[in-house]
Protein backbone atom coordinates (compact mmCIF):
# COMPACT_ATOMS: atom_id res chain seq x y z
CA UNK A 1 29.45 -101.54 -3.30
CA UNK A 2 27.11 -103.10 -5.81
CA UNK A 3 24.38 -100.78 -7.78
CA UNK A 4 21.41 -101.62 -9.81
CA UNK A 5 22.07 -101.46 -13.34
CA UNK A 6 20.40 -99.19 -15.33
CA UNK A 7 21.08 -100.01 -19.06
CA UNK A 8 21.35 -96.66 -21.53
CA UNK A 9 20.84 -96.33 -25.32
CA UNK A 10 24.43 -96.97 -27.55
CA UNK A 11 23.84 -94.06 -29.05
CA UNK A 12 24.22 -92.04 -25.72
CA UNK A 13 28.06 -91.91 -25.87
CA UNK A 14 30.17 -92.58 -28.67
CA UNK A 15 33.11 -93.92 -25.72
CA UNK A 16 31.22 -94.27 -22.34
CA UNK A 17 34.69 -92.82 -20.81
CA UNK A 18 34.58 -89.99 -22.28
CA UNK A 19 32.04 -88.22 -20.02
CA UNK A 20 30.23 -85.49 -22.03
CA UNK A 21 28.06 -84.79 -19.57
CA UNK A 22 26.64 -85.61 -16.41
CA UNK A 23 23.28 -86.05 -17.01
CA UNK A 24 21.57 -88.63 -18.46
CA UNK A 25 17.78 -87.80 -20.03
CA UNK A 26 14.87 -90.26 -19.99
CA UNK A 27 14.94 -90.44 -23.63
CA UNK A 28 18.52 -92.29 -23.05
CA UNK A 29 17.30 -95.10 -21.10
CA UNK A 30 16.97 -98.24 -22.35
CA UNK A 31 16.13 -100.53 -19.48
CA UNK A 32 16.08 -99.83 -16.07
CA UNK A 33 15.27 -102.21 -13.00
CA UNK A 34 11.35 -101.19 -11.72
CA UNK A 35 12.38 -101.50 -8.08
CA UNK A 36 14.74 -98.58 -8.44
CA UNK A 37 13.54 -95.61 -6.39
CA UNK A 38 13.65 -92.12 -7.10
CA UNK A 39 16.99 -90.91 -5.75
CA UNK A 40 18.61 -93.89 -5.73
CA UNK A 41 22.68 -94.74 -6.33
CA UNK A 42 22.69 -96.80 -9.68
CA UNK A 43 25.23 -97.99 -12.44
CA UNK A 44 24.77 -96.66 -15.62
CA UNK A 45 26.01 -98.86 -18.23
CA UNK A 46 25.97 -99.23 -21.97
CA UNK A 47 24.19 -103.03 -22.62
CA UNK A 48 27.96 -104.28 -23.56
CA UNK A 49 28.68 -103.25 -19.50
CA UNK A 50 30.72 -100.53 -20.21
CA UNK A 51 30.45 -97.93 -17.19
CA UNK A 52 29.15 -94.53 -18.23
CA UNK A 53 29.15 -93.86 -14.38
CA UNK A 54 27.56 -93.87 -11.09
CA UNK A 55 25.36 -91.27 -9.92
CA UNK A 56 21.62 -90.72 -8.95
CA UNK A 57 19.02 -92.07 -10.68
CA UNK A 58 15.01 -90.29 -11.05
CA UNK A 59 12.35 -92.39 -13.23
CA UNK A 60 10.01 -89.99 -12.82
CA UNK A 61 12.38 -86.66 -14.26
CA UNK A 62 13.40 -85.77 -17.95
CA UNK A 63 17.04 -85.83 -16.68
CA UNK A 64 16.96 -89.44 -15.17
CA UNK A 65 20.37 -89.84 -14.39
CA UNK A 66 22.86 -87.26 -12.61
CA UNK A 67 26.57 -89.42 -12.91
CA UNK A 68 28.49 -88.36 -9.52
CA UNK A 69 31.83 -90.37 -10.53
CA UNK A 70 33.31 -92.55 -13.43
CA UNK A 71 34.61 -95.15 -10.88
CA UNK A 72 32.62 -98.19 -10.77
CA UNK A 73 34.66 -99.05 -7.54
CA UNK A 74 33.65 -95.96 -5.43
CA UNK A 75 31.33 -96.14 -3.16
CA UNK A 76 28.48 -92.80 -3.02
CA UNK A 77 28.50 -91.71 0.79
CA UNK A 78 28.59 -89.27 3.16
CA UNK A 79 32.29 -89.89 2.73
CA UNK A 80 32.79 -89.52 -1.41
CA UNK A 81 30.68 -85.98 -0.52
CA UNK A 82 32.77 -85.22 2.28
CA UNK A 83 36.20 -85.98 0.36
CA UNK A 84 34.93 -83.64 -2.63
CA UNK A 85 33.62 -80.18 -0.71
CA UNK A 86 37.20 -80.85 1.06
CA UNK A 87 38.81 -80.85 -2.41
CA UNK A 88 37.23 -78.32 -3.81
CA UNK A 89 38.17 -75.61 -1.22
């Protein structure tokens, strides 16, 4: 499935795989399509399109990004939620 792209500061990971966290703040964003919603599936890359991750994305909140998995090929569904409250039981 294909995300919009929402572009965050270099200086937000040292290596975009290494997931520090899973939030991304507003202060982190660089650029960030206007027609995304609030609550809406994006991409977050660094500008060179390295994947940070995919996860939720708020505009409007000081954490603007919530990263949900490091796989650019997985798609966010009832499914991927499904799979992980199996897992983690």
């Amino acid at each position: 499935m294909s995300y919009a792209r929402v572009i965050v500061k270099k200086e937000r990971r040292k290596d975009a795989r290494q997931l520090q966290s899973p939030w991304v703040y507003s202060n982190q964003i660089h650029k960030a399509p206007y027609a995304v919603q609030a609550g809406e599936v994006v991409c977050f890359e660094l500008d060179s399109g390295e994947l940070i991750g995919t996860g939720y994305y708020n505009p409007q909140s000081q954490i603007a990004g919530r990263v949900l998995s490091q796989n650019k090929q997985e798609t966010i569904d009832q499914a991927f939620f499904k799979e992980r409250f199996e897992r983690s039981r």
